[in-house]
Protein backbone atom coordinates (compact mmCIF):
# COMPACT_ATOMS: atom_id res chain seq x y z
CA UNK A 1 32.47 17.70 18.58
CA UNK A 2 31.03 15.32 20.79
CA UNK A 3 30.42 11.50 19.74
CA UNK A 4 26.47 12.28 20.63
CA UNK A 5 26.60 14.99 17.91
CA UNK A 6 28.56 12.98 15.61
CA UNK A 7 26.33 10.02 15.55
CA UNK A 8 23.44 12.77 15.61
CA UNK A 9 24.69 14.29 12.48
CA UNK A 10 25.77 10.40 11.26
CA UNK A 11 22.16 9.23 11.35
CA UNK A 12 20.58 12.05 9.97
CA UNK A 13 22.70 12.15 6.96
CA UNK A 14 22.68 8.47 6.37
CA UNK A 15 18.60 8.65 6.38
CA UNK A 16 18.80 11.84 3.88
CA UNK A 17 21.08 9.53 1.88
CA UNK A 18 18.86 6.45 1.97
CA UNK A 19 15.46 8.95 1.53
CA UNK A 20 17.28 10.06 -1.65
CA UNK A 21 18.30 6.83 -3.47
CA UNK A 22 15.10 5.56 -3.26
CA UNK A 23 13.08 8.44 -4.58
CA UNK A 24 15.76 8.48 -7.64
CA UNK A 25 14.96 4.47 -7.83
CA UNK A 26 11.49 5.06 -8.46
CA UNK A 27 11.43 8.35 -10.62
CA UNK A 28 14.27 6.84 -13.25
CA UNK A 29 13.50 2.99 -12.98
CA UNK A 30 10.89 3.49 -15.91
CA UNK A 31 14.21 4.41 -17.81
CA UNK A 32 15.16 0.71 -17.91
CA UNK A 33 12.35 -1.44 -18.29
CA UNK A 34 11.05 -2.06 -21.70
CA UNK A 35 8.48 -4.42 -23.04
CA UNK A 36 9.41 -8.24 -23.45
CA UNK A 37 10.56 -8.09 -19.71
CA UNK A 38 9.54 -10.78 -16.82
CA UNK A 39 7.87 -9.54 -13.56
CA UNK A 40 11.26 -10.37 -11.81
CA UNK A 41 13.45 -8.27 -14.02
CA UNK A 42 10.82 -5.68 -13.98
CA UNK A 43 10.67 -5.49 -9.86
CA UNK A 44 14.20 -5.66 -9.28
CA UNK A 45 14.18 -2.11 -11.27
CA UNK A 46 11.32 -0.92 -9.64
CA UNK A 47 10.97 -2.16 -6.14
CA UNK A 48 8.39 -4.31 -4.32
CA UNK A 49 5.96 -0.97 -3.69
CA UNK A 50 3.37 -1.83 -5.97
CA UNK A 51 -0.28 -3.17 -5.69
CA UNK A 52 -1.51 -6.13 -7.92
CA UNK A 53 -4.59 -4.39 -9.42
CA UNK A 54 -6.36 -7.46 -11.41
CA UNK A 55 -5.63 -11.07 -12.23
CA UNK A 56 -7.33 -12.82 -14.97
CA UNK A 57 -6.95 -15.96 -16.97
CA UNK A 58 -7.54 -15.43 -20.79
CA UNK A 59 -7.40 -17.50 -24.14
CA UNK A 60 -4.01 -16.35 -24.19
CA UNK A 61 -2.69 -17.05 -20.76
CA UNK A 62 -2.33 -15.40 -17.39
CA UNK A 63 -3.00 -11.18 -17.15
CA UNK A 64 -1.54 -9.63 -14.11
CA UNK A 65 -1.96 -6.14 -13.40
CA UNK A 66 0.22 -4.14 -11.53
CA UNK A 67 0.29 -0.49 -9.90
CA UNK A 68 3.55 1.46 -8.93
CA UNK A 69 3.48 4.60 -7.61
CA UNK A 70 5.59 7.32 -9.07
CA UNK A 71 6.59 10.19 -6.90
CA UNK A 72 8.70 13.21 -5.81
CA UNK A 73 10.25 14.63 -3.11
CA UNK A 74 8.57 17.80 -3.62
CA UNK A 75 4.54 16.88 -4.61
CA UNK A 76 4.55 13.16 -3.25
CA UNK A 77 2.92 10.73 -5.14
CA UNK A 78 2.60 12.35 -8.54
CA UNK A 79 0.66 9.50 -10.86
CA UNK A 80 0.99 5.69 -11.22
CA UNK A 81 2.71 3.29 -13.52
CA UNK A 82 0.11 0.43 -15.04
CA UNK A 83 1.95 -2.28 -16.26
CA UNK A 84 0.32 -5.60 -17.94
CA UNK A 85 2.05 -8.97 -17.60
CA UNK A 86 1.29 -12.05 -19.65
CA UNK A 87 2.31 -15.24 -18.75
CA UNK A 88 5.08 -13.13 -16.61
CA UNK A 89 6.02 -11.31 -19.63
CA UNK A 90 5.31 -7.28 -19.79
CA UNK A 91 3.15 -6.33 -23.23
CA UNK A 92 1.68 -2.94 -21.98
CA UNK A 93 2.31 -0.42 -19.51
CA UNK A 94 1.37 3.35 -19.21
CA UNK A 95 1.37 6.22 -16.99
CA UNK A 96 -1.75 7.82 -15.12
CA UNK A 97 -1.34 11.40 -14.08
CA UNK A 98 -2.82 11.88 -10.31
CA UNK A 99 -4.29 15.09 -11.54
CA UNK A 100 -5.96 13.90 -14.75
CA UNK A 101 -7.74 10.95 -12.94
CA UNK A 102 -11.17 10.19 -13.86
CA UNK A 103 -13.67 11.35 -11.18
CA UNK A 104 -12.10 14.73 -10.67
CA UNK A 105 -14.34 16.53 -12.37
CA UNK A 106 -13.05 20.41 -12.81
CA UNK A 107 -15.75 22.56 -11.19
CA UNK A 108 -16.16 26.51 -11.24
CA UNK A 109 -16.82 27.42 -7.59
CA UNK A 110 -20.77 28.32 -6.81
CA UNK A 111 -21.60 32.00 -6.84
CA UNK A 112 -22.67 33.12 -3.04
């Protein structure tokens, strides 16, 4: 076999390796984080791919919102993991199906 194949083959399998672990990151990570967490311990499981939906200030200190996606290999992103921080501390989180999002409604095609 040639080196040019070799690294060919190399590279190709190292970015099939790396495509892999991070899918399997974001599918299981849910799997470890419970309530009680902070933000830190919370992103270290889940990775910095997320979106900050809303930050408030209320009576009972600081609300951060944030949005990771959750997605396969197969279907892409799949839904989205809402998770509620106060004062850096999660209290709430839940999961919204892409599918079953508001907006969508389910329409019977038109008659022609």
């Amino acid at each position: 076999m040639t080196p040019i194949k070799l690294l060919k083959k190399t590279a190709l399998a190292a970015l099939l390796s790396f495509v892999l672990v991070s899918c399997a990151t974001v599918q299981s990570g849910m799997q470890g984080v419970q309530l009680g967490m902070n933000r830190q311990e919370v992103v270290k499981k889940l990775g910095n791919d997320f979106q900050v939906v809303s930050m408030v200030q209320t009576d009972k200190g600081g609300l951060e919102i944030l949005r990771f996606s959750n997605y396969t290999l197969e279907a892409g992103i799949t839904g989205y993991y809402i998770l509620h921080f106060l004062d850096g501390k999660l209290v709430e989180s839940h999961y919204e199906d892409i599918n079953m999002r508001p907006g969508r409604p389910n329409r019977p095609a038109r008659p022609r």
